[in-house]
C-alpha atoms as a PDB file:
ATOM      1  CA  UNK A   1     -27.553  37.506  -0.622  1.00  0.00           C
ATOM      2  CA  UNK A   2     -25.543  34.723  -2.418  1.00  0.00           C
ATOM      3  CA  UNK A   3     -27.424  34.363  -5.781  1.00  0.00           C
ATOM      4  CA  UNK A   4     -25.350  31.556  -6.901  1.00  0.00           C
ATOM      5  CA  UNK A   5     -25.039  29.182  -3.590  1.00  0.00           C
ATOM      6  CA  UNK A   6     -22.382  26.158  -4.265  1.00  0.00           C
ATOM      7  CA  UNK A   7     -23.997  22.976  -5.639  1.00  0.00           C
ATOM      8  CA  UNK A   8     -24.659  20.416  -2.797  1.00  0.00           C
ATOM      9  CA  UNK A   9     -23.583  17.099  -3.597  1.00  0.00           C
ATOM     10  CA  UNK A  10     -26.256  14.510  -2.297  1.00  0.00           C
ATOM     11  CA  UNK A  11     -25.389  11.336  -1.839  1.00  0.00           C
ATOM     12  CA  UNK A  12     -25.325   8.380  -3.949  1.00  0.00           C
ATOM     13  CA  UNK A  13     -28.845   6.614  -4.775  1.00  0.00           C
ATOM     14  CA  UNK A  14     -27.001   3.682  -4.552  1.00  0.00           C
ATOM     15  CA  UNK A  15     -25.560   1.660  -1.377  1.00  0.00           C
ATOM     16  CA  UNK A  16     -22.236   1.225  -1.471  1.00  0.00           C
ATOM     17  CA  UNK A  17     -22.237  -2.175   1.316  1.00  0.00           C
ATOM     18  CA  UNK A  18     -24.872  -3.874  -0.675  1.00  0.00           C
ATOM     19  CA  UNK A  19     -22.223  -3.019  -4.146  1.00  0.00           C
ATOM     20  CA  UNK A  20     -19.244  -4.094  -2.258  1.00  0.00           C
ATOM     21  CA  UNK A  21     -21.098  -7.555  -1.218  1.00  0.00           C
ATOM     22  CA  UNK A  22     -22.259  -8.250  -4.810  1.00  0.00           C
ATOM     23  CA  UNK A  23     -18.654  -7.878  -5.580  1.00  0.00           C
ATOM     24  CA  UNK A  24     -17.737 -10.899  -3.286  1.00  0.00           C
ATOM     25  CA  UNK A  25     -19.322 -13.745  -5.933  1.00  0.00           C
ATOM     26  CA  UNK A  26     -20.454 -14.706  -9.492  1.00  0.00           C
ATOM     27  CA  UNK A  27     -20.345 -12.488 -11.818  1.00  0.00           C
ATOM     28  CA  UNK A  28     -17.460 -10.627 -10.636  1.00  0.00           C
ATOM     29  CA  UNK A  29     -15.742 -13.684  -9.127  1.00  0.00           C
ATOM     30  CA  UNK A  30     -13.355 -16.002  -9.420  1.00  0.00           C
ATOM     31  CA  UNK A  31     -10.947 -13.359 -11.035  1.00  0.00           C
ATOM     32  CA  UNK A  32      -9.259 -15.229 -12.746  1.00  0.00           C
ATOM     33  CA  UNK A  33     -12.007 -17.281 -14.549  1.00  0.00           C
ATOM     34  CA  UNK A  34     -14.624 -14.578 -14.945  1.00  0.00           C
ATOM     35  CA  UNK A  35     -15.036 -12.502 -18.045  1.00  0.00           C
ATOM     36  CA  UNK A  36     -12.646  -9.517 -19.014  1.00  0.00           C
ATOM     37  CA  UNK A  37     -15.892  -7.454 -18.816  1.00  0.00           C
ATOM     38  CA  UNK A  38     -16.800  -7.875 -15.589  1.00  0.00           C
ATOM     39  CA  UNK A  39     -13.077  -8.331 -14.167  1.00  0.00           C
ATOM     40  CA  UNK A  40     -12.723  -4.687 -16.048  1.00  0.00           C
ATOM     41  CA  UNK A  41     -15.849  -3.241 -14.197  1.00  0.00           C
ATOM     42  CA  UNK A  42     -14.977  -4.693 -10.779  1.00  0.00           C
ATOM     43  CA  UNK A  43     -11.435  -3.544 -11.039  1.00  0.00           C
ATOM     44  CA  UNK A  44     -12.671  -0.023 -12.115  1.00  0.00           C
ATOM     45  CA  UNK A  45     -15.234   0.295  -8.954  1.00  0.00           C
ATOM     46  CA  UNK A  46     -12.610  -0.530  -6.416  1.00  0.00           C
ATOM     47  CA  UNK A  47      -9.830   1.665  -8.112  1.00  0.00           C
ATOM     48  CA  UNK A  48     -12.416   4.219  -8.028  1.00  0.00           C
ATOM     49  CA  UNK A  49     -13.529   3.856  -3.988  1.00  0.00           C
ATOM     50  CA  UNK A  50     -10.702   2.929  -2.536  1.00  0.00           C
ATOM     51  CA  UNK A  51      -9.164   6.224  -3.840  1.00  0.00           C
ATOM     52  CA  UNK A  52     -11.865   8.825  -4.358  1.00  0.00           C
ATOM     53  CA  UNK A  53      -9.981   9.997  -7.389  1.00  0.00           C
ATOM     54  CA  UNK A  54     -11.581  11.802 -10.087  1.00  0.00           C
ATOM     55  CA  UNK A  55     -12.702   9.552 -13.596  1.00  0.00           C
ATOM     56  CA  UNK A  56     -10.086  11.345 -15.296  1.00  0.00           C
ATOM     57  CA  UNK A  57      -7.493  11.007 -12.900  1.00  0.00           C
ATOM     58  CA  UNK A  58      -8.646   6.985 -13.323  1.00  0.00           C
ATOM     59  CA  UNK A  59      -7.687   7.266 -16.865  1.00  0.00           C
ATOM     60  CA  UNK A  60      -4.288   8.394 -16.421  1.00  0.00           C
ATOM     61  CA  UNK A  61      -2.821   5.563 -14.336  1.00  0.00           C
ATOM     62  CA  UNK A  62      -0.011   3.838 -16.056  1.00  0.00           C
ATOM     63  CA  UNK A  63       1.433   0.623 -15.890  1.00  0.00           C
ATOM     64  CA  UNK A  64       5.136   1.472 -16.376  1.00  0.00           C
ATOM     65  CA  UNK A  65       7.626   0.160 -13.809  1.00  0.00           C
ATOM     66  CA  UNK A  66       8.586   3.913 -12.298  1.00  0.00           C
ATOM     67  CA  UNK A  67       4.325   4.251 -11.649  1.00  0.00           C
ATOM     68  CA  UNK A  68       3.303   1.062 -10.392  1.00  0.00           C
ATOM     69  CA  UNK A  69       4.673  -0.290  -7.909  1.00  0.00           C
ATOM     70  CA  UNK A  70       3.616  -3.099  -5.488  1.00  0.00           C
ATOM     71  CA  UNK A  71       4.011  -3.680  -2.401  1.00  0.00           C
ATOM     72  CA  UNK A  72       3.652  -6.519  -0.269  1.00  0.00           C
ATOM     73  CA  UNK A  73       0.483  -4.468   1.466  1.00  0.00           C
ATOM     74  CA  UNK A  74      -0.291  -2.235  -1.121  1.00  0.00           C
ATOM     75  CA  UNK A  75       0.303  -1.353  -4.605  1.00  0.00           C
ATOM     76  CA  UNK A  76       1.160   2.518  -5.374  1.00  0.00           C
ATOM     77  CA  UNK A  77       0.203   4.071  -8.568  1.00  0.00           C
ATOM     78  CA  UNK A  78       1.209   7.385  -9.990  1.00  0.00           C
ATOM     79  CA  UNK A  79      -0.412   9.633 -13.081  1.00  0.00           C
ATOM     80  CA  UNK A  80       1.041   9.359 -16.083  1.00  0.00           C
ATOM     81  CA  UNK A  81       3.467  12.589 -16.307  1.00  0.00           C
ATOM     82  CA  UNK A  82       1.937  13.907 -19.466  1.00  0.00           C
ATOM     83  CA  UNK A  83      -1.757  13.859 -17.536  1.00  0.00           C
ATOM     84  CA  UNK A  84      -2.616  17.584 -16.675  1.00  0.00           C
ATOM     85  CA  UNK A  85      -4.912  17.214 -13.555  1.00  0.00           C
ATOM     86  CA  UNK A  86      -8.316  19.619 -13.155  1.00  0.00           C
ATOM     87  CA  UNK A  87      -6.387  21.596 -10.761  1.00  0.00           C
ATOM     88  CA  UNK A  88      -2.968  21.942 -11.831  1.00  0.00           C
ATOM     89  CA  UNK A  89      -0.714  21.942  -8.783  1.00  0.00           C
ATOM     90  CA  UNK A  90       2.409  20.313  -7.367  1.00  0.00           C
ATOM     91  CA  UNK A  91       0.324  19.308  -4.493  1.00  0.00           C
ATOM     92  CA  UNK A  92      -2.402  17.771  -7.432  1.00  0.00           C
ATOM     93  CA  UNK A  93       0.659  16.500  -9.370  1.00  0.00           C
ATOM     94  CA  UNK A  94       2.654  14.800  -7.162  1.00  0.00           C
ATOM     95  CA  UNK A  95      -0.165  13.030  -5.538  1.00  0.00           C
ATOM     96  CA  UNK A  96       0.244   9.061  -5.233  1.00  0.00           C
ATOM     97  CA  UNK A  97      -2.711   6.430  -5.545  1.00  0.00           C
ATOM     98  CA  UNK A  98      -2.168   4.181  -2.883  1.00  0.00           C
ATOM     99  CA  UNK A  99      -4.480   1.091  -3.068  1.00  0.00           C
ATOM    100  CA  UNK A 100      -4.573  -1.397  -0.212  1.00  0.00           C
ATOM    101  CA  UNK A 101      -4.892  -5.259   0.263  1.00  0.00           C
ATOM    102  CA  UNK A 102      -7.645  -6.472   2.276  1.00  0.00           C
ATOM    103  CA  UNK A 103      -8.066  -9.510   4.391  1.00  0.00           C
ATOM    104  CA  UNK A 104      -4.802 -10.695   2.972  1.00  0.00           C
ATOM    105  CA  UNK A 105      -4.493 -13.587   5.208  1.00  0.00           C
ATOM    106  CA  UNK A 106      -8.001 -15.233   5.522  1.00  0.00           C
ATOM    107  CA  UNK A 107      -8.975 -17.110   7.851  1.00  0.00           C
ATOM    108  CA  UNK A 108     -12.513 -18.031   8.141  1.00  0.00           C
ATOM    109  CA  UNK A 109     -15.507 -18.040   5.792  1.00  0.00           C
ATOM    110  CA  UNK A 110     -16.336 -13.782   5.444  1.00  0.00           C
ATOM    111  CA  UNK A 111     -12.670 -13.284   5.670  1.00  0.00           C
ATOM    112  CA  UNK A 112     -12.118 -15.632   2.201  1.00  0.00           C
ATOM    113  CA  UNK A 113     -15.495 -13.635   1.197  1.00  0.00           C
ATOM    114  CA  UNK A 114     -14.044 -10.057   2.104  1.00  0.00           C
ATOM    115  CA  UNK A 115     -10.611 -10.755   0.579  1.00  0.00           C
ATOM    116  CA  UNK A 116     -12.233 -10.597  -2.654  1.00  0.00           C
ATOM    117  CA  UNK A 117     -12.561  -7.122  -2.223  1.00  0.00           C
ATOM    118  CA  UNK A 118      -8.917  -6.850  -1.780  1.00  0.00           C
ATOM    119  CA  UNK A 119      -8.021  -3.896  -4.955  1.00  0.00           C
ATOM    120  CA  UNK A 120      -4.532  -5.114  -4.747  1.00  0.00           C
ATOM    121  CA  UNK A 121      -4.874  -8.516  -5.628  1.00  0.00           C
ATOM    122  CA  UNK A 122      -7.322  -7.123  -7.961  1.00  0.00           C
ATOM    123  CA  UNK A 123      -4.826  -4.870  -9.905  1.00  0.00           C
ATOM    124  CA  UNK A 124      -2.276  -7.417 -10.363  1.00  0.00           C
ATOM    125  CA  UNK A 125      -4.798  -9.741 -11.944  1.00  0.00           C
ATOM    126  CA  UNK A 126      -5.962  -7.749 -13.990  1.00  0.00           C
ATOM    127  CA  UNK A 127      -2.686  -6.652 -14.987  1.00  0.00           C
ATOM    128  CA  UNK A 128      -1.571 -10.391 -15.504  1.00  0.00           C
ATOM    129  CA  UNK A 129      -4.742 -10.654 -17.790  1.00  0.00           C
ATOM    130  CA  UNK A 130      -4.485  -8.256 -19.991  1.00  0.00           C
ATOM    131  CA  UNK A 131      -0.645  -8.431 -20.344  1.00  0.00           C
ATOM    132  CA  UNK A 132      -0.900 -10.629 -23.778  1.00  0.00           C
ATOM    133  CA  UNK A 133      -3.124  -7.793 -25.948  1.00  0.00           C
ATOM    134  CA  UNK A 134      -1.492  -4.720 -24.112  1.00  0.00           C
ATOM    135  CA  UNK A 135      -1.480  -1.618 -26.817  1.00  0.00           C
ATOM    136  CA  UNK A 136      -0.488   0.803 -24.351  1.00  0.00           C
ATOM    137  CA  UNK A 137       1.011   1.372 -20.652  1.00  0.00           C
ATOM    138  CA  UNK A 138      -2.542   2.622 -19.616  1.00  0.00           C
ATOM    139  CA  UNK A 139      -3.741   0.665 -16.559  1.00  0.00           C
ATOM    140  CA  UNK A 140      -6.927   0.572 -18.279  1.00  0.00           C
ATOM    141  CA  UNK A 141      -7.890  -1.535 -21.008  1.00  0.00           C
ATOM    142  CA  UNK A 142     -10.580  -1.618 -23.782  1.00  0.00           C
ATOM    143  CA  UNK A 143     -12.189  -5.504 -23.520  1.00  0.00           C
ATOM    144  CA  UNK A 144     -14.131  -5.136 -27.217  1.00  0.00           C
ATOM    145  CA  UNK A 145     -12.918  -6.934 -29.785  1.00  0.00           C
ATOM    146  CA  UNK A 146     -12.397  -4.069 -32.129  1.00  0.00           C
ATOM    147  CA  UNK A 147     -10.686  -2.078 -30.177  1.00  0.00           C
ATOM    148  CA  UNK A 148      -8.694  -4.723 -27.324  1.00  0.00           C
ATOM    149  CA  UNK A 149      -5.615  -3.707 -25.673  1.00  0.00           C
ATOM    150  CA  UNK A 150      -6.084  -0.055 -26.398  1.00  0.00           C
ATOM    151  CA  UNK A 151      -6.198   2.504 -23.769  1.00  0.00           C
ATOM    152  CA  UNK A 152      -9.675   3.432 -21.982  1.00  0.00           C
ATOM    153  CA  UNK A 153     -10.587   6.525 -22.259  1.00  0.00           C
ATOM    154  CA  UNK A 154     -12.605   8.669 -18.935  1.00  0.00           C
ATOM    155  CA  UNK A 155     -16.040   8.766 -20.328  1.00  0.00           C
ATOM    156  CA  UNK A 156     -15.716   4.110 -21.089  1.00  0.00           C
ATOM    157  CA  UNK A 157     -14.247   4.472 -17.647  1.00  0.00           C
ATOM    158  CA  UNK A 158     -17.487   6.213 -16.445  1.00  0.00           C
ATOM    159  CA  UNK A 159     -19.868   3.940 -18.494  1.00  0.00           C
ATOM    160  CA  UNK A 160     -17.849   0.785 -16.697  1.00  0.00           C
ATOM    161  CA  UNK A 161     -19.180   2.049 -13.129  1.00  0.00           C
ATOM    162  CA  UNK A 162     -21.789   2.686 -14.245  1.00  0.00           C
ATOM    163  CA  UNK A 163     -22.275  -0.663 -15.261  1.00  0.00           C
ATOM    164  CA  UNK A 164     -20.924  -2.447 -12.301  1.00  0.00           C
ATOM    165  CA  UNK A 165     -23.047  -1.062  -9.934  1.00  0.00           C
ATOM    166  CA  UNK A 166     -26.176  -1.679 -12.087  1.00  0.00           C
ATOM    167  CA  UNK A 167     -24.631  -5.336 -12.432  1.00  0.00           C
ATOM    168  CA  UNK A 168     -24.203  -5.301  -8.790  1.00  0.00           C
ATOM    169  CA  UNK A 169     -27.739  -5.068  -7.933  1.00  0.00           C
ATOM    170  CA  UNK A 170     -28.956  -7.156 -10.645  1.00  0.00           C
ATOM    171  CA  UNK A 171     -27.071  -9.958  -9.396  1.00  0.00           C
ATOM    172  CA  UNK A 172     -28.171  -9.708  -5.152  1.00  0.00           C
ATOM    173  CA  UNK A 173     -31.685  -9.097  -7.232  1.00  0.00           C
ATOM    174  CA  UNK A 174     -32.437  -6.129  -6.279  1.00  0.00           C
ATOM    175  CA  UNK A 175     -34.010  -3.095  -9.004  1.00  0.00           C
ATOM    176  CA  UNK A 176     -31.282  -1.002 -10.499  1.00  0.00           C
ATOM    177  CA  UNK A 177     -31.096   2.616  -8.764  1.00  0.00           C
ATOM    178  CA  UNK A 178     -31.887   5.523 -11.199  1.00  0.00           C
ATOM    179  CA  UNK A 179     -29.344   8.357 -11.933  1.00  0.00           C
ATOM    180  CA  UNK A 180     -26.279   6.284 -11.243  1.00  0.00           C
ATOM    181  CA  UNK A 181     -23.284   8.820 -12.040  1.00  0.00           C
ATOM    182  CA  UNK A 182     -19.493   7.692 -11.787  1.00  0.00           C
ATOM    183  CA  UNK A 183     -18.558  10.471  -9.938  1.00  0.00           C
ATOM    184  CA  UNK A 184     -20.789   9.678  -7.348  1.00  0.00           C
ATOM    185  CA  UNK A 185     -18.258   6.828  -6.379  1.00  0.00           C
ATOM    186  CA  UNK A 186     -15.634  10.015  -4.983  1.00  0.00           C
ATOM    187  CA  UNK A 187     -19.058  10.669  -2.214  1.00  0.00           C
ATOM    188  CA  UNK A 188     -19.922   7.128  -1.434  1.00  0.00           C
ATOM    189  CA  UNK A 189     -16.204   6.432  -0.516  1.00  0.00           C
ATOM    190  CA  UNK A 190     -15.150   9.627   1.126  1.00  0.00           C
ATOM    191  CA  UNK A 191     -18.892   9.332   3.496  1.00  0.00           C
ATOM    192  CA  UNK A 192     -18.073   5.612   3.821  1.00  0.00           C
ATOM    193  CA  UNK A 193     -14.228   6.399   5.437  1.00  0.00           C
ATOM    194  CA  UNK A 194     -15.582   9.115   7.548  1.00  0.00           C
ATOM    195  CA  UNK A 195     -18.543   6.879   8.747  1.00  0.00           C
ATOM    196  CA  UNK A 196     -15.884   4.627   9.620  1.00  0.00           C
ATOM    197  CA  UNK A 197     -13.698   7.366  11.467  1.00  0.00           C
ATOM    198  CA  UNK A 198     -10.970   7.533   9.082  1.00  0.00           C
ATOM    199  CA  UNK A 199      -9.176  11.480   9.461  1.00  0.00           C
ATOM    200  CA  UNK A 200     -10.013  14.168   7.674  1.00  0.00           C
ATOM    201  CA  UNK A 201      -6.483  14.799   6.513  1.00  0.00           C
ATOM    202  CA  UNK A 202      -7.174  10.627   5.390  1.00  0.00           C
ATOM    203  CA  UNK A 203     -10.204  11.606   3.095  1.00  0.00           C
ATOM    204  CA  UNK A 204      -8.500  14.871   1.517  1.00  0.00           C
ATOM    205  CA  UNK A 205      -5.229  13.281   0.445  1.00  0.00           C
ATOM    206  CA  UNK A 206      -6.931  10.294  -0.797  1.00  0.00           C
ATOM    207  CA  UNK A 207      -9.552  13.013  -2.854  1.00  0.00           C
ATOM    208  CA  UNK A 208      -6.668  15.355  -3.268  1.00  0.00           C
ATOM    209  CA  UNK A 209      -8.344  18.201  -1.822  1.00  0.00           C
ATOM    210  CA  UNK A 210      -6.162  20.530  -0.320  1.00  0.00           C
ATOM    211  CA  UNK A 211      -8.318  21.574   2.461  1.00  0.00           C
ATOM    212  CA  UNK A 212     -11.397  20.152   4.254  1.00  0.00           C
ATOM    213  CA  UNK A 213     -13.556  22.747   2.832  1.00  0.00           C
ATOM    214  CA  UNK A 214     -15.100  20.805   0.020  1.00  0.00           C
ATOM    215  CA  UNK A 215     -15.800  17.956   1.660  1.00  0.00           C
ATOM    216  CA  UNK A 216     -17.595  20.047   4.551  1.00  0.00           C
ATOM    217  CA  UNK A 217     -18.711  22.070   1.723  1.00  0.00           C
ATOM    218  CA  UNK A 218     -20.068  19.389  -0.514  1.00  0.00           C
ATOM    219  CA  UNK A 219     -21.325  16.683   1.693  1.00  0.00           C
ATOM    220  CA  UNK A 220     -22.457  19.004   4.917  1.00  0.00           C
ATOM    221  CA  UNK A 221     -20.364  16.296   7.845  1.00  0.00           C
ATOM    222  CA  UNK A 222     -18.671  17.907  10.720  1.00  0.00           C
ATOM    223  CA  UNK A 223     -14.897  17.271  11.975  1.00  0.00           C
ATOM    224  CA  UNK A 224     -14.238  15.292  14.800  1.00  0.00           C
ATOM    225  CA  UNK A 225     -11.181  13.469  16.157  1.00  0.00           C
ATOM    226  CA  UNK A 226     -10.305   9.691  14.946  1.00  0.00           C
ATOM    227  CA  UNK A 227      -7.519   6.759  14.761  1.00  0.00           C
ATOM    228  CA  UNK A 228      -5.446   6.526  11.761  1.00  0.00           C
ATOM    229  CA  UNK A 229      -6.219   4.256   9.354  1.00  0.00           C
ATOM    230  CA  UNK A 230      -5.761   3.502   5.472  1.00  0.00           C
ATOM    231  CA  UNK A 231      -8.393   5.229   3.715  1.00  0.00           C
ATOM    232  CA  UNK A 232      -8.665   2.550   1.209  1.00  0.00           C
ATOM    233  CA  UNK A 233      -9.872  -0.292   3.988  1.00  0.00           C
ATOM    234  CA  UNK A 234     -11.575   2.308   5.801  1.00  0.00           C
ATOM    235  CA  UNK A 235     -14.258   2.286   2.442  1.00  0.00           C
ATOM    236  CA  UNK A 236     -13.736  -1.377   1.961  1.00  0.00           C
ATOM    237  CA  UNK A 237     -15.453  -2.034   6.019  1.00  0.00           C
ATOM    238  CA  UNK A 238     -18.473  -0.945   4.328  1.00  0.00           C
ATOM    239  CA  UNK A 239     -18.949  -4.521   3.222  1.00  0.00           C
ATOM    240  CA  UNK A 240     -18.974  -5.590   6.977  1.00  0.00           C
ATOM    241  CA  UNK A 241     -22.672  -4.007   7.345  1.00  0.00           C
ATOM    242  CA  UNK A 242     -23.923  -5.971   4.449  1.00  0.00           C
ATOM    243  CA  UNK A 243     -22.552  -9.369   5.678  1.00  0.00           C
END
């Protein structure tokens, strides 16, 4: 008899298609005219499902030149070096964060609306608008006046996800779900790409598991055979159902 069965993970009380379609307008767009608060929350919820990485993990990303680099359909992050991961392994360690465009060339009227959701173009704008109060080579940025330009640390990280997905449903105005957690984001996008048939080996490099076991373990899905795709866009379709 197993007196101490592992914890299931249930899935998010939030919806991640009608998140990703509040994300699409006002307040978390234009980009580049909205405020740093709600440019810092959007950027934080897409960093977060497009790579399933851990809070922590979120908090490490660095700016420098060797760590971020972009590409012209992706930009790849890396951990800062100093960063000791939960599980402290060369596989954990050398682990990049790949985050894709999306809808880079739009055409018609959901395409402009879904390239909004592009974490890419996201990242660099960001980037570009914090560049003038910069206090560190953290990714992340505080946006309070008292403390601008200086690295984020997990638990603000946490509070900012929080936040946007609260924000998120206030805005398509809709009640905000109860028990919001950040890490919740790592089950919402890893479901999401599966739902979507992205590969198992997909969802565990992008969640740096190792094996499939946790995800089997944690969110009870079976394997089955599927096309390749990048895990990032695979969570990013979500927003299709909600259109």
């Amino acid at each position: 008899m197993n007196i101490r069965p592992p914890a299931v993970h249930r899935y998010p009380t939030w919806d991640l298609p009608k998140v990703l379609q509040a994300l699409t307008g006002p307040p978390f767009e234009p980009l580049r005219g909205i405020s740093l608060k709600h440019l810092s929350f959007k950027v934080a919820f897409l960093v977060a499902v497009t790579s399933a990485r851990r809070i922590l993990e979120m908090a490490a990303l660095s700016i420098r030149k060797e760590l971020c680099i972009f590409h012209q359909d992706r930009v790849v992050l890396r951990l800062d070096p100093s960063f000791i991961p939960k599980v402290n392994s060369i596989f954990h360690r050398s682990q990049e964060v790949v985050l894709p465009d999306f809808c880079p060339a739009p055409r018609h009227h959901l395409e402009k609306r879904w390239h909004t959701l592009d974490v890419r173009r996201a990242v660099k704008i960001y980037i570009a608008r914090t560049a003038a109060f910069r206090r560190s080579d953290a990714l992340f940025m505080s946006f309070l006046p008292s403390s601008l330009g200086s690295k984020t640390s997990s638990s603000t990280l946490g509070r900012w996800i929080r936040a946007c997905i609260s924000t998120a449903y206030e805005a398509s105005a809709l009640p905000a779900p109860r028990n919001i957690t950040a890490h919740s984001t790592r089950s919402a996008a890893t479901s999401a790409a599966w739902s979507t048939r992205a590969t198992i080996d997909e969802i565990c490099r992008a969640a740096t598991w190792a094996s499939p076991s946790p995800f089997v373990r944690h969110y009870r899905l079976d394997k089955f055979a599927s096309a390749d795709a990048a895990f990032g866009r695979r969570v990013l379709q979500g927003v299709h159902t909600a259109s």
